[in-house]
N, C-alpha and C. Protein backbone atom coordinates (compact mmCIF):
# COMPACT_ATOMS: atom_id res chain seq x y z
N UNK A 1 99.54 122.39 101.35
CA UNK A 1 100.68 121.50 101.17
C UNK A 1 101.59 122.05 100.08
N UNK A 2 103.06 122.03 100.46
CA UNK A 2 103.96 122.73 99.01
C UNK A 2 103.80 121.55 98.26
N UNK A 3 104.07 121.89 96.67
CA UNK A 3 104.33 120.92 95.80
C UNK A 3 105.92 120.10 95.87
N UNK A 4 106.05 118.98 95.50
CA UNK A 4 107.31 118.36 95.88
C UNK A 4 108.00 118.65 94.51
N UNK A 5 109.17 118.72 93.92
CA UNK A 5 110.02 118.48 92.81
C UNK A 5 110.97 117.60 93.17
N UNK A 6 110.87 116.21 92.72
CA UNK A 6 111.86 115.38 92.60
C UNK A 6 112.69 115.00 91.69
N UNK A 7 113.82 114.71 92.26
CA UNK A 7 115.31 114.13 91.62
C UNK A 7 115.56 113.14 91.96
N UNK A 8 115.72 112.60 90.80
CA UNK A 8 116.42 111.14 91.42
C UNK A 8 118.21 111.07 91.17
N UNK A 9 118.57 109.88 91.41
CA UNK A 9 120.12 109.73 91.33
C UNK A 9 120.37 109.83 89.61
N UNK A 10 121.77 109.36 89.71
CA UNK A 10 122.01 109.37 88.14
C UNK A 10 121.56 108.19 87.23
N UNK A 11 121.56 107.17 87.63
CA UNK A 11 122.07 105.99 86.30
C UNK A 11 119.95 106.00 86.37
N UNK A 12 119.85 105.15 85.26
CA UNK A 12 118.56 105.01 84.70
C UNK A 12 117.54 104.16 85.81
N UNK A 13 117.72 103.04 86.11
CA UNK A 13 117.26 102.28 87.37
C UNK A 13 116.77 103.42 88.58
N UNK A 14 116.82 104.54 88.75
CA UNK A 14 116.49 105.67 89.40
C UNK A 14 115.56 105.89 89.03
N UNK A 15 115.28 106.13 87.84
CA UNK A 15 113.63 106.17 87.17
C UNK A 15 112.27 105.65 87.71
N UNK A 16 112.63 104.28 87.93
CA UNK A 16 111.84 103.78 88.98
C UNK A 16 111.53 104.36 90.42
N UNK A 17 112.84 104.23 90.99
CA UNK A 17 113.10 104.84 91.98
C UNK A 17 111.78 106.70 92.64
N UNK A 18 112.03 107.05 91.11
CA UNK A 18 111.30 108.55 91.50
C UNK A 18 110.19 108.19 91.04
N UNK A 19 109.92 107.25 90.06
CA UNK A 19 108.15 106.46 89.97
C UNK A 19 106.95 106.48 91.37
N UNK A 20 108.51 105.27 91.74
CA UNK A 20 107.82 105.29 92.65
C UNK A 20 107.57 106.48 94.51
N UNK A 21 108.62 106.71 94.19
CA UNK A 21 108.24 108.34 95.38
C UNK A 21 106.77 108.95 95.41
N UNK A 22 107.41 109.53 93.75
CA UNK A 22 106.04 109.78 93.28
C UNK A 22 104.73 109.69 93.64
N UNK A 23 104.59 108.55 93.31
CA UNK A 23 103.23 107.90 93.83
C UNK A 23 102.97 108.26 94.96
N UNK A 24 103.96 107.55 95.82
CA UNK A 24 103.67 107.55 97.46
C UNK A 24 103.45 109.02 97.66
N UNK A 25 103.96 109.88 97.47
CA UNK A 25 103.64 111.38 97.44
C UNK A 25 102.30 111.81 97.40
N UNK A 26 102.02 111.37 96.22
CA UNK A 26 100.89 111.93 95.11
C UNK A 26 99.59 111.39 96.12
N UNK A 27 100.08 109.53 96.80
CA UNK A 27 98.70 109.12 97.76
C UNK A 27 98.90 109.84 99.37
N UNK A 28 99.65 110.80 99.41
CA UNK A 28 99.67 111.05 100.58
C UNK A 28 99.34 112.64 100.79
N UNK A 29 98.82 112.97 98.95
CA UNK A 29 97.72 114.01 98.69
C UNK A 29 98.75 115.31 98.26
N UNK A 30 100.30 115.25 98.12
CA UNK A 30 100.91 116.27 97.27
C UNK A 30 100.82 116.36 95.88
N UNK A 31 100.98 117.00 95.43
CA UNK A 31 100.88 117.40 93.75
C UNK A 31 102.93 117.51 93.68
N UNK A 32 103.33 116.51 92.69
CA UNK A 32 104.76 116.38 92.34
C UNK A 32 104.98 116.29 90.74
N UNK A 33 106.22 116.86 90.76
CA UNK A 33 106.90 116.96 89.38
C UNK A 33 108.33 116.35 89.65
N UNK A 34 108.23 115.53 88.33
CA UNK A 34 109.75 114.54 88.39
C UNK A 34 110.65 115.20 87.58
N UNK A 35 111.64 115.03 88.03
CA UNK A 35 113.19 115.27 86.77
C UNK A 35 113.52 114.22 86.16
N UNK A 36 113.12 114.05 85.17
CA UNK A 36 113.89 112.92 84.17
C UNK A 36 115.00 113.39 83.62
N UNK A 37 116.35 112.71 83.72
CA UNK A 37 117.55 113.31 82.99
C UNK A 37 117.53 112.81 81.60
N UNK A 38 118.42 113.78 81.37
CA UNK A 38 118.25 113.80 79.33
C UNK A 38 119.43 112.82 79.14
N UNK A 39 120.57 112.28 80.15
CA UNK A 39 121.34 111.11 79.71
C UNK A 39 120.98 110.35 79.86
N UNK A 40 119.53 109.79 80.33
CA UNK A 40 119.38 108.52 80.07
C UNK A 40 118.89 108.38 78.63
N UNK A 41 118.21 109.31 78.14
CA UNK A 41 118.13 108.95 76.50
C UNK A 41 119.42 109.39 75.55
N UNK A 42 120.27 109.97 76.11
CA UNK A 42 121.16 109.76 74.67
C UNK A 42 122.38 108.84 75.35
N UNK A 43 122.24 107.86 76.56
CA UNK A 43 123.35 107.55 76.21
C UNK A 43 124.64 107.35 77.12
N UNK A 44 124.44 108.58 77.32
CA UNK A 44 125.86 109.41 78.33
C UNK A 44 125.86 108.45 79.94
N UNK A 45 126.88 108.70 79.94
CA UNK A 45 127.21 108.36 81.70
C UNK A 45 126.23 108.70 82.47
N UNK A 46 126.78 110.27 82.78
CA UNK A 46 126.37 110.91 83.77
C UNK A 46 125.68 112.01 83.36
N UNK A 47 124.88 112.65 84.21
CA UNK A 47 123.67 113.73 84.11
C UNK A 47 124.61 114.93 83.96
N UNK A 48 124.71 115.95 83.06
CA UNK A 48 125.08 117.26 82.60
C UNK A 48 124.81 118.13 83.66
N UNK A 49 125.32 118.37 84.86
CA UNK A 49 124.89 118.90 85.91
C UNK A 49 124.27 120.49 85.87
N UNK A 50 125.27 121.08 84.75
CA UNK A 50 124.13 122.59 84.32
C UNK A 50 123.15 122.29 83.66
N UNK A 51 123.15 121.38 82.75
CA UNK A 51 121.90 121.11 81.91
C UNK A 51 120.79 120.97 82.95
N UNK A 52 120.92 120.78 83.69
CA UNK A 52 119.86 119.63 84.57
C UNK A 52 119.72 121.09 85.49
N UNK A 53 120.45 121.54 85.77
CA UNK A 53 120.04 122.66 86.84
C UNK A 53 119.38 123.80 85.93
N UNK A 54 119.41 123.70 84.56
CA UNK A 54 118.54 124.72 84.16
C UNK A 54 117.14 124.12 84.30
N UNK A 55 117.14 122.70 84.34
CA UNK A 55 116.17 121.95 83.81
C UNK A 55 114.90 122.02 84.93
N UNK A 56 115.95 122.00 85.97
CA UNK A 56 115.37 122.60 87.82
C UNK A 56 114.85 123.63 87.59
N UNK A 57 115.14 124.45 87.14
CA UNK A 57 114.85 125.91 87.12
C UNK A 57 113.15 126.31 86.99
N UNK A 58 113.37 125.34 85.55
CA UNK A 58 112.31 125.93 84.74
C UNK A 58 111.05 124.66 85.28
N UNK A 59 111.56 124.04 86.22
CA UNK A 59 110.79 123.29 86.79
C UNK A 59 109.96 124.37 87.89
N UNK A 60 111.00 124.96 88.80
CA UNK A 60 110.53 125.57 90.17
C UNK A 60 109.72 126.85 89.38
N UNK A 61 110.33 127.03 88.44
CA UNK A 61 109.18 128.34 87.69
C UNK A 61 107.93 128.03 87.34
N UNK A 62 107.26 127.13 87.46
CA UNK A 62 106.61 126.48 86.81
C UNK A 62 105.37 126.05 88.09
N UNK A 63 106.41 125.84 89.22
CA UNK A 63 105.24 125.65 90.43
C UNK A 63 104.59 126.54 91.42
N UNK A 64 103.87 126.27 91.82
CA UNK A 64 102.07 127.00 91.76
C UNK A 64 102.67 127.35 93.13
N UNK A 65 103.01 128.26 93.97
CA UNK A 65 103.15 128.38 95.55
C UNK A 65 104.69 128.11 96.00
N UNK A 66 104.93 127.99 97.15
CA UNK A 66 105.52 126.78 98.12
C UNK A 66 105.93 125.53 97.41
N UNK A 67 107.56 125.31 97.09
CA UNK A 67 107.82 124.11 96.85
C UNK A 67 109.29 123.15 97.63
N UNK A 68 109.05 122.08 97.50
CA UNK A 68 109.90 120.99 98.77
C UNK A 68 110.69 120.30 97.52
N UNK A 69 112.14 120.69 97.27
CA UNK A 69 112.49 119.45 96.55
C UNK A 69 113.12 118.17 97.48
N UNK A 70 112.76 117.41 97.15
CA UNK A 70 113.52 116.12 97.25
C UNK A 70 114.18 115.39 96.75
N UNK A 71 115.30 114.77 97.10
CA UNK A 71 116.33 114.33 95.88
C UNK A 71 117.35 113.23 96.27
N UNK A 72 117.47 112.67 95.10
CA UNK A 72 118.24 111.80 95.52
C UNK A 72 120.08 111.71 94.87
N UNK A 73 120.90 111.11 95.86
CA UNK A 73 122.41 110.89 95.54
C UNK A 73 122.45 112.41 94.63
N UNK A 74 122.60 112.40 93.35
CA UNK A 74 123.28 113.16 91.91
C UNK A 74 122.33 114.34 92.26
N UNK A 75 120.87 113.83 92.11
CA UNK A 75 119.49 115.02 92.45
C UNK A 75 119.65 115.88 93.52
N UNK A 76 120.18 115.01 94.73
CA UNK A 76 120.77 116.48 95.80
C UNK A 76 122.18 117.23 95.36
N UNK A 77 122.82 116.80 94.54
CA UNK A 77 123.81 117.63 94.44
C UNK A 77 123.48 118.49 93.52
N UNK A 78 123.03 118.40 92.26
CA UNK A 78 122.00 119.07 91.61
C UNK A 78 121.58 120.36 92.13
N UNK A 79 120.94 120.03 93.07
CA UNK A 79 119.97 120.95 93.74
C UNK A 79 120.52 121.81 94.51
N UNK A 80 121.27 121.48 95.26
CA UNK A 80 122.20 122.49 96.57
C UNK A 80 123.19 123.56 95.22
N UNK A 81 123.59 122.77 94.37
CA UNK A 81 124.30 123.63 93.61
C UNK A 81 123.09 124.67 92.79
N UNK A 82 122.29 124.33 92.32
CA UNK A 82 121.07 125.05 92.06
C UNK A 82 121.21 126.34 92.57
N UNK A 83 120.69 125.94 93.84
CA UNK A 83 120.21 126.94 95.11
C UNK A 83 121.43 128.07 95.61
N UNK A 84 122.80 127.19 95.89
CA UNK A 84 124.15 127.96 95.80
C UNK A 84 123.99 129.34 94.53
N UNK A 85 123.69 129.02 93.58
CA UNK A 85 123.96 129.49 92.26
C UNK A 85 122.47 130.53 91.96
N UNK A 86 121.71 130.13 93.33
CA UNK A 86 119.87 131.22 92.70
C UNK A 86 119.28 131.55 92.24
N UNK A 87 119.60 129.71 91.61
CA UNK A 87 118.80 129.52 90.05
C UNK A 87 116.92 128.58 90.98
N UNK A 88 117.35 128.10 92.51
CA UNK A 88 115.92 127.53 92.73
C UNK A 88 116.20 128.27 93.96
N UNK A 89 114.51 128.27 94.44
CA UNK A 89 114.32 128.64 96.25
C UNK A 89 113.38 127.86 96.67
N UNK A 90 113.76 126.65 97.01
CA UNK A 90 112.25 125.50 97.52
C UNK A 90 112.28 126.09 99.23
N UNK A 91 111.53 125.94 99.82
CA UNK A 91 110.99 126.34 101.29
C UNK A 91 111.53 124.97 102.10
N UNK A 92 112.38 123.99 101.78
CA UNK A 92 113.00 122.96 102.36
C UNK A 92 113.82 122.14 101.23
N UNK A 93 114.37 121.57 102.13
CA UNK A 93 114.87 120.10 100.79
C UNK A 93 115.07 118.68 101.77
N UNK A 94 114.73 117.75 100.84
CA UNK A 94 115.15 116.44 101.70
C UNK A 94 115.45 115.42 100.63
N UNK A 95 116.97 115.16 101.18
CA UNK A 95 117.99 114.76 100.48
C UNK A 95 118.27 112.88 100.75
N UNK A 96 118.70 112.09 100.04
CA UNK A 96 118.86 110.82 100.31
C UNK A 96 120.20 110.58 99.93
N UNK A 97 121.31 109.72 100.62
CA UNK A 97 122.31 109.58 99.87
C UNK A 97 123.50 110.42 99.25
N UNK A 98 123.63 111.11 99.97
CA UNK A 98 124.70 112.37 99.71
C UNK A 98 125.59 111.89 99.29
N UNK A 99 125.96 111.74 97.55
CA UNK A 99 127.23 111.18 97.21
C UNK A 99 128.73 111.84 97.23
N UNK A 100 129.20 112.36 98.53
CA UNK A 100 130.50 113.50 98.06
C UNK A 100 131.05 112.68 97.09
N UNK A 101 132.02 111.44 97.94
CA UNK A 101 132.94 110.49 97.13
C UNK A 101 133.01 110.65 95.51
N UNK A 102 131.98 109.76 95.28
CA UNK A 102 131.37 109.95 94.08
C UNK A 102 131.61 111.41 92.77
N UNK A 103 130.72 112.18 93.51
CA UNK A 103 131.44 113.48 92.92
C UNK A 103 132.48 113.76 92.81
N UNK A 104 133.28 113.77 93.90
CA UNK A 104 134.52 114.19 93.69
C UNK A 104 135.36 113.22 92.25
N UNK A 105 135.42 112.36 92.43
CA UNK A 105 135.80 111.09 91.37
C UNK A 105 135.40 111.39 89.78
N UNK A 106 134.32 111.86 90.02
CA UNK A 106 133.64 112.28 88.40
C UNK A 106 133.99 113.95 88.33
N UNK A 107 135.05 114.87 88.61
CA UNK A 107 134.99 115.83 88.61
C UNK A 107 134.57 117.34 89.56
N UNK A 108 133.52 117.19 90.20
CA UNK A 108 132.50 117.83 90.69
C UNK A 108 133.67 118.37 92.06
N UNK A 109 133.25 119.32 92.75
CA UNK A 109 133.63 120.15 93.67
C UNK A 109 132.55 120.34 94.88
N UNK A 110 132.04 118.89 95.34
CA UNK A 110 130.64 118.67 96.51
C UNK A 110 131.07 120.18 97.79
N UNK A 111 132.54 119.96 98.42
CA UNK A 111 132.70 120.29 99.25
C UNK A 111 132.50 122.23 99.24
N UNK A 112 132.94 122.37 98.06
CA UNK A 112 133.01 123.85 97.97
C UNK A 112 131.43 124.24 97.74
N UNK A 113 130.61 123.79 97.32
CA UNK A 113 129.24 124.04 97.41
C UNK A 113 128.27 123.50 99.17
N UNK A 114 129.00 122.69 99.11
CA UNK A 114 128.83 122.38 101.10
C UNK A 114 128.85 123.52 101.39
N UNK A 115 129.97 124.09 101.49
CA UNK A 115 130.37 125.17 102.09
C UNK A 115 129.83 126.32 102.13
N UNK A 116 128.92 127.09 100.81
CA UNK A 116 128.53 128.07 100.55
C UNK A 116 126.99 127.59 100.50
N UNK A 117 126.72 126.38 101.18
CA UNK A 117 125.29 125.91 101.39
C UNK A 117 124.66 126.48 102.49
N UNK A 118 123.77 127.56 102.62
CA UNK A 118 123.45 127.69 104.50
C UNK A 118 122.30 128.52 104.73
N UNK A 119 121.46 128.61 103.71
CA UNK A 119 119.73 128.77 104.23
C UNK A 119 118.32 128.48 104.18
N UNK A 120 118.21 127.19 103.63
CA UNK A 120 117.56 126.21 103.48
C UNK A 120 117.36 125.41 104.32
N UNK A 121 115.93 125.21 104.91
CA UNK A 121 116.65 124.00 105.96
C UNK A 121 116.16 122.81 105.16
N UNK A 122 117.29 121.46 105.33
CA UNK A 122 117.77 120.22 104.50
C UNK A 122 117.78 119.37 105.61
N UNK A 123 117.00 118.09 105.40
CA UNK A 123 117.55 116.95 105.94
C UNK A 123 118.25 116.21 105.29
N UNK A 124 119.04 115.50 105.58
CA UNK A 124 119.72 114.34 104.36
C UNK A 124 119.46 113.07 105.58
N UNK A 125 118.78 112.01 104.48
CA UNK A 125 118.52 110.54 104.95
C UNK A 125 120.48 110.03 104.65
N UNK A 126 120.62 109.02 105.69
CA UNK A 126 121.86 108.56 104.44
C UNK A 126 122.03 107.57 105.38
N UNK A 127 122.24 106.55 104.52
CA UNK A 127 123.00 105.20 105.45
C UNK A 127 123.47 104.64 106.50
N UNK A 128 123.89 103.85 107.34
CA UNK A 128 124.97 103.86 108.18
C UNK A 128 126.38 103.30 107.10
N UNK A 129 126.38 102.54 106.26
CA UNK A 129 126.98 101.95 105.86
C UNK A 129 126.95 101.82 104.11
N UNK A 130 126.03 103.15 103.35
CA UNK A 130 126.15 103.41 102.26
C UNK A 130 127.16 103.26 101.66
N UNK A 131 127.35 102.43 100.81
CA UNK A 131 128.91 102.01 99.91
C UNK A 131 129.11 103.32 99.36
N UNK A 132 128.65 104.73 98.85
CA UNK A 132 129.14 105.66 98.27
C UNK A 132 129.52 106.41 99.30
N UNK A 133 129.02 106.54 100.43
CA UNK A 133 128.97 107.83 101.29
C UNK A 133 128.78 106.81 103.02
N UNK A 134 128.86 106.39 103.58
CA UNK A 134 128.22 105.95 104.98
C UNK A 134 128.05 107.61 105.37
N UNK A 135 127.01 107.46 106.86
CA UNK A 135 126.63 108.15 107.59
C UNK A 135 127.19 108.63 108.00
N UNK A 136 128.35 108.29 108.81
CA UNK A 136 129.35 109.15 109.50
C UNK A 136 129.77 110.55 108.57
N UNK A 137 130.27 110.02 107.57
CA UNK A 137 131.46 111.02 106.64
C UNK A 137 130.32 112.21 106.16
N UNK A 138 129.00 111.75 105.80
CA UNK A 138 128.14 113.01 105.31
C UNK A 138 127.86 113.80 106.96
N UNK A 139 127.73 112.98 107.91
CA UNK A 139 127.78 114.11 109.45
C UNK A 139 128.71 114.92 109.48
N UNK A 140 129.76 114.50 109.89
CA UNK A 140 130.91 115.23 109.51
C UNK A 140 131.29 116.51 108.73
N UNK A 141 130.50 115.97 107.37
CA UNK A 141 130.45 117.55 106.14
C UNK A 141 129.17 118.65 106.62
N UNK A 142 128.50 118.02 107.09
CA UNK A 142 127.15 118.83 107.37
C UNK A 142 127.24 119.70 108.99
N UNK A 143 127.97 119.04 109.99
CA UNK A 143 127.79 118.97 111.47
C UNK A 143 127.61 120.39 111.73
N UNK A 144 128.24 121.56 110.51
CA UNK A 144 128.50 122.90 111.20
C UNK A 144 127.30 123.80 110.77
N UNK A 145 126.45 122.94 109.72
CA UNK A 145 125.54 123.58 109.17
C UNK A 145 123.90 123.72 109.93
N UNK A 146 123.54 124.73 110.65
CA UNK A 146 122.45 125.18 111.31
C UNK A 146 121.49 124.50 110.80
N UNK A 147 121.75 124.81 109.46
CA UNK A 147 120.29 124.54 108.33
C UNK A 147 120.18 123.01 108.00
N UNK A 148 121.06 122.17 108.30
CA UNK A 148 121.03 120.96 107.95
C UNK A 148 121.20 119.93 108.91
N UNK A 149 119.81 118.63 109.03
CA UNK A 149 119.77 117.71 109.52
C UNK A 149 120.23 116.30 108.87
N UNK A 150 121.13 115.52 109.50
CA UNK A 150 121.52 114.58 109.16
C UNK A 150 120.76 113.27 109.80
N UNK A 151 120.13 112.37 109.68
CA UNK A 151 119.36 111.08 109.90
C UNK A 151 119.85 109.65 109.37
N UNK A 152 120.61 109.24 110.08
CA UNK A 152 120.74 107.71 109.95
C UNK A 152 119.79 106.90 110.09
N UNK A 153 120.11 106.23 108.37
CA UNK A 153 119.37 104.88 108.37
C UNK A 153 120.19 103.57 108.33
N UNK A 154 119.71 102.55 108.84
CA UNK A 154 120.57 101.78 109.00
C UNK A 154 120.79 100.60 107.83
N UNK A 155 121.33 100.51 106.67
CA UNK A 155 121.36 99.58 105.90
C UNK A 155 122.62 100.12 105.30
N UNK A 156 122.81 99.23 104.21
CA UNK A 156 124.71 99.05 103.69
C UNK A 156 124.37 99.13 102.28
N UNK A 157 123.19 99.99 101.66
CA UNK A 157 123.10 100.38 100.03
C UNK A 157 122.81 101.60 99.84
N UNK A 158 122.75 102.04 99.00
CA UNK A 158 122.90 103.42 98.52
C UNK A 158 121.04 103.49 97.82
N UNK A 159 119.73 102.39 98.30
CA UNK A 159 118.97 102.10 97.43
C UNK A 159 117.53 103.30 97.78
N UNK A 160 117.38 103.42 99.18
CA UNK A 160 116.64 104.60 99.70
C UNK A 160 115.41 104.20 99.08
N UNK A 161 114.44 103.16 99.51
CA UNK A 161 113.06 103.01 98.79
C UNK A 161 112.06 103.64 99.62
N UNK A 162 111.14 103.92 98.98
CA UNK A 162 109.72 104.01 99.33
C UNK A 162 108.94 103.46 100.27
N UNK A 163 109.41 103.14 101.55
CA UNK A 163 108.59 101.94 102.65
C UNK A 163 108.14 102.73 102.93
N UNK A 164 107.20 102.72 103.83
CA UNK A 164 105.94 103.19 104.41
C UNK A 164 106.44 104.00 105.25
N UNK A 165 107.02 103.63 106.44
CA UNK A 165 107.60 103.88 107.40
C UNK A 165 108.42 105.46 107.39
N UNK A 166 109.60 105.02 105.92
CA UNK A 166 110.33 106.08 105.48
C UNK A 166 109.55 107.65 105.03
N UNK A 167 108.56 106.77 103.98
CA UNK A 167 107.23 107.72 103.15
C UNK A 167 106.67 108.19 104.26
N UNK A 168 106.38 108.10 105.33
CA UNK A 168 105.19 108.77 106.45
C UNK A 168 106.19 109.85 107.22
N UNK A 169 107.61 109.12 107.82
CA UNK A 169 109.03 110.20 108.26
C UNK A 169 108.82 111.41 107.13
N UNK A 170 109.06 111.48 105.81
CA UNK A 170 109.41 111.97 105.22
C UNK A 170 108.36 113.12 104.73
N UNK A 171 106.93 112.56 104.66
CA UNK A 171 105.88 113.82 104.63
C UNK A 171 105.47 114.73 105.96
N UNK A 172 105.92 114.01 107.19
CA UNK A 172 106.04 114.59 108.17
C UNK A 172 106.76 115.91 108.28
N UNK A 173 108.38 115.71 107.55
CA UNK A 173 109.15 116.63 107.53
C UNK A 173 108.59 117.81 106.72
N UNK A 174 107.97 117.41 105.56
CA UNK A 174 107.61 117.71 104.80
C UNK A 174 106.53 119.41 104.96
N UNK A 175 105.83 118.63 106.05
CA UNK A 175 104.75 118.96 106.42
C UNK A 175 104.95 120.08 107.57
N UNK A 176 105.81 120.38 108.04
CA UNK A 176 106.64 121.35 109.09
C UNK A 176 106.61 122.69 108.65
């Protein structure tokens, strides 16, 4: 089994969020490492997106074999830019919540790293009706990409939990 490295989104309430992945991971017999961002302790808005991609780095250096990141909203953008940049090489990724919008608004350049995204293979979970991103608009950015699967889920939040259902889809992929 590869080891998982997870990301969660930005704001602190995410914490939980990768708690609990975690777990479900960990009982479904993977060995995982979390990203905790360093703005939730000092403060800041938003996650330092190089900071954090060094922070990836020295994460994927660190793991034993074969590794799967998974990530969420901020954590997949994180990561694709990572990988763009060949600072990580996970053997998959599976993504929740693809925030372009978002990014774009806070600065960030999603689309131009879309673009130069293309040998990894990626699923992205994402909404039908995600208030940051719905389903449609992340198909759309992805549709031309070989390497990338897009999967609608059907709810109207950006919250992506841990159900069973999701957790069993998701080690499946995993497990490929």
């Amino acid at each position: 089994m590869p080891h998982i490295i997870l990301l969660p989104g930005n704001s602190l309430k995410n914490k939980a969020w990768a708690d609990t992945w975690s777990q479900a991971f960990i009982d479904k017999g993977f060995t995982v490492s979390t990203q905790y961002y360093d703005h939730w302790n000092s403060g800041a808005e938003f996650a330092d997106v190089s900071h954090e991609i060094e922070k990836l780095e020295g994460i994927a250096k660190g793991a034993k074999g074969d590794y799967v990141i998974v990530a969420k909203s901020i954590g997949s953008f994180i990561t694709m830019k990572a990988m763009v940049l060949g600072k990580v090489h996970p053997t998959q990724c599976v993504f929740f919540g693809f925030p372009v919008p978002w990014l774009e608004k806070n600065g960030h350049e999603p689309t131009s790293i879309i673009s130069q995204y293309s040998k990894t293979r990626t699923t992205i979970f994402q909404n039908n009706q995600d208030p940051i991103a719905p389903f449609e608009m992340i198909r759309s950015l992805f549709i031309y990409k070989s390497n990338v699967s897009c999967i609608e889920l059907i709810d109207n939040t950006h919250n992506y939990f841990a159900e069973s259902a999701l957790v069993t889809q998701v080690c499946e992929i995993i497990s490929k």
